[in-house]
C-alpha atoms as a PDB file:
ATOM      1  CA  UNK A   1       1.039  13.982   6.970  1.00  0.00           C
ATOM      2  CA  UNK A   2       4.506  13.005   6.135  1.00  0.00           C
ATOM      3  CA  UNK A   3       5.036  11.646   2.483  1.00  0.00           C
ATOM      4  CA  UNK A   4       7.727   9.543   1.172  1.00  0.00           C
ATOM      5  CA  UNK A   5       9.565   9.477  -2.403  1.00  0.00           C
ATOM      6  CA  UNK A   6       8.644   5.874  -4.168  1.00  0.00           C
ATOM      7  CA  UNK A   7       9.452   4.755  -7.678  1.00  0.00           C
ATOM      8  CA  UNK A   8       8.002   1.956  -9.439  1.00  0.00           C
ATOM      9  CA  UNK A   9       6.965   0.958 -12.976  1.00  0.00           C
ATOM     10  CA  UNK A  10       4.291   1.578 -14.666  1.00  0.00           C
ATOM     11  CA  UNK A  11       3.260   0.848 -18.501  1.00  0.00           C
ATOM     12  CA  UNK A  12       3.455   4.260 -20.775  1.00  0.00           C
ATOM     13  CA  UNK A  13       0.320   4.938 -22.142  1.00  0.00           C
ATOM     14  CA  UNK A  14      -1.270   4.085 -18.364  1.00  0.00           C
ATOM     15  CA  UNK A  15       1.010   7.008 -17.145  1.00  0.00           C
ATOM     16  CA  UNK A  16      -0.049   9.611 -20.013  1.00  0.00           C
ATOM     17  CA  UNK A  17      -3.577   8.834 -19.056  1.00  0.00           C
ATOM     18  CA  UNK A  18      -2.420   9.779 -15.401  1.00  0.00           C
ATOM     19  CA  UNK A  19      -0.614  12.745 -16.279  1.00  0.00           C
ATOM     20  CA  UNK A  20      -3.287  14.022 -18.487  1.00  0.00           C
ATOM     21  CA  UNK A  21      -6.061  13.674 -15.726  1.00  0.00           C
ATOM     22  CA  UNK A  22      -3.948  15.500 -13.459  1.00  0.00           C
ATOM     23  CA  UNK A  23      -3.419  18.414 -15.909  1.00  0.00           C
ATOM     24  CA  UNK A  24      -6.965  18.084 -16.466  1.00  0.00           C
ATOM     25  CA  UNK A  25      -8.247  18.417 -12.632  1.00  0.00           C
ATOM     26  CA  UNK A  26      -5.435  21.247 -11.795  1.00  0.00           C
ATOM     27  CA  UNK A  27      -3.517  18.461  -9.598  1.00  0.00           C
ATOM     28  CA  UNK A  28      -0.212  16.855  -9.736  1.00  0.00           C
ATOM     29  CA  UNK A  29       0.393  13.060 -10.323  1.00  0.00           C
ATOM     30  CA  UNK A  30       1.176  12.869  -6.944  1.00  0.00           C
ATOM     31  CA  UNK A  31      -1.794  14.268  -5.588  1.00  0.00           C
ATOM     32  CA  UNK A  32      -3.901  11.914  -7.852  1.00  0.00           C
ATOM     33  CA  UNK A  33      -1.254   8.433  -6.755  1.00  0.00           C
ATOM     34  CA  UNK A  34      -1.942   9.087  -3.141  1.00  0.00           C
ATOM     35  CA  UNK A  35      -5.661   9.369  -4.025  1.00  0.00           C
ATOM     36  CA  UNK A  36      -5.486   6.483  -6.140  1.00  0.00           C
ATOM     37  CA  UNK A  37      -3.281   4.544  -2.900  1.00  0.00           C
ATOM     38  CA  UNK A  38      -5.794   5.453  -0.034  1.00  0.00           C
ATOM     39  CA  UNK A  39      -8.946   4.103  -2.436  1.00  0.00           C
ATOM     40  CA  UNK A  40      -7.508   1.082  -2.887  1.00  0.00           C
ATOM     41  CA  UNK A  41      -6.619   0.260   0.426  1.00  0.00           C
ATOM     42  CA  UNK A  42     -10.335   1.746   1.538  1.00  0.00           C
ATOM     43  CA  UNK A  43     -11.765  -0.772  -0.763  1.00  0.00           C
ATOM     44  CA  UNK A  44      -9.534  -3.972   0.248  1.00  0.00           C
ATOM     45  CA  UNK A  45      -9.520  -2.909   3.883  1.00  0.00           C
ATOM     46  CA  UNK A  46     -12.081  -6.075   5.718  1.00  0.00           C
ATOM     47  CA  UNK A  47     -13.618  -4.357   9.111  1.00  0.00           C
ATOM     48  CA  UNK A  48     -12.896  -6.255  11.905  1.00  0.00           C
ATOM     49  CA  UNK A  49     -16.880  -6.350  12.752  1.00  0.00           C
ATOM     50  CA  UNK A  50     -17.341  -7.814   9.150  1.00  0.00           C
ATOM     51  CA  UNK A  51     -14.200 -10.551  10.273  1.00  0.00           C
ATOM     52  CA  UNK A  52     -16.839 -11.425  13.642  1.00  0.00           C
ATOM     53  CA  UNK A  53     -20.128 -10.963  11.861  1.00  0.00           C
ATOM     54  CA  UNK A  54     -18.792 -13.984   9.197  1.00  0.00           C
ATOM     55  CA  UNK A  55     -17.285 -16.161  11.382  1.00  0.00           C
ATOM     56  CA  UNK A  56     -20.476 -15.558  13.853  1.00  0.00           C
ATOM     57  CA  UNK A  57     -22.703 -17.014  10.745  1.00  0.00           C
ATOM     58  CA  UNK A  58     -20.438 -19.694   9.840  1.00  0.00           C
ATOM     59  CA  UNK A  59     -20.581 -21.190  13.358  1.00  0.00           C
ATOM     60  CA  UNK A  60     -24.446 -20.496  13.391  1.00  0.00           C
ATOM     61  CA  UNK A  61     -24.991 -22.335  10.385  1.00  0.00           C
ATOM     62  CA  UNK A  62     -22.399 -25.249  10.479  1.00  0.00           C
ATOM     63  CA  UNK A  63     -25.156 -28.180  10.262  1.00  0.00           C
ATOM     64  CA  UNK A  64     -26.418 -26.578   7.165  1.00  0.00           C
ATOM     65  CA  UNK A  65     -22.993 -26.083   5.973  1.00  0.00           C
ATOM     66  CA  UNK A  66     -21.912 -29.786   6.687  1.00  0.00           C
ATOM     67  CA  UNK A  67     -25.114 -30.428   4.954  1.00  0.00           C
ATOM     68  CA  UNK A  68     -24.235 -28.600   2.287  1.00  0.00           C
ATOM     69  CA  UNK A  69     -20.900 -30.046   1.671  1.00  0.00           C
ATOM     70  CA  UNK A  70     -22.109 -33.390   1.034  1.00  0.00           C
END
């Protein structure tokens, strides 16, 4: 996989944590940032069936919805 060099900011005592896990777990920063990177994005990523499944519903259920709303 190709990498690329970043920089960014991060508050001190957040990046002694980080440096001390990695010493910790035998890994580099890096190792754990990339971890850290694909995690988050697992965890915000919305499947596509998920998108249809919703939207699916929401039409289903519009009356109730309308209902709802008043």
């Amino acid at each position: 996989m190709a990498t690329i060099k970043i920089s960014s900011k991060v508050e001190a005592e957040g990046w002694e944590e980080l440096r001390l896990r990695a010493k910790e777990s035998n890994q580099n920063v890096s190792d754990l940032l990339t971890e850290a990177i694909s995690d988050y994005l697992q965890r915000r990523r919305v499947r596509p069936d998920l998108l249809e499944h919703l939207s699916d519903s929401m039409t289903e259920n519009d009356e109730l919805g309308q209902l709802l709303a008043k």
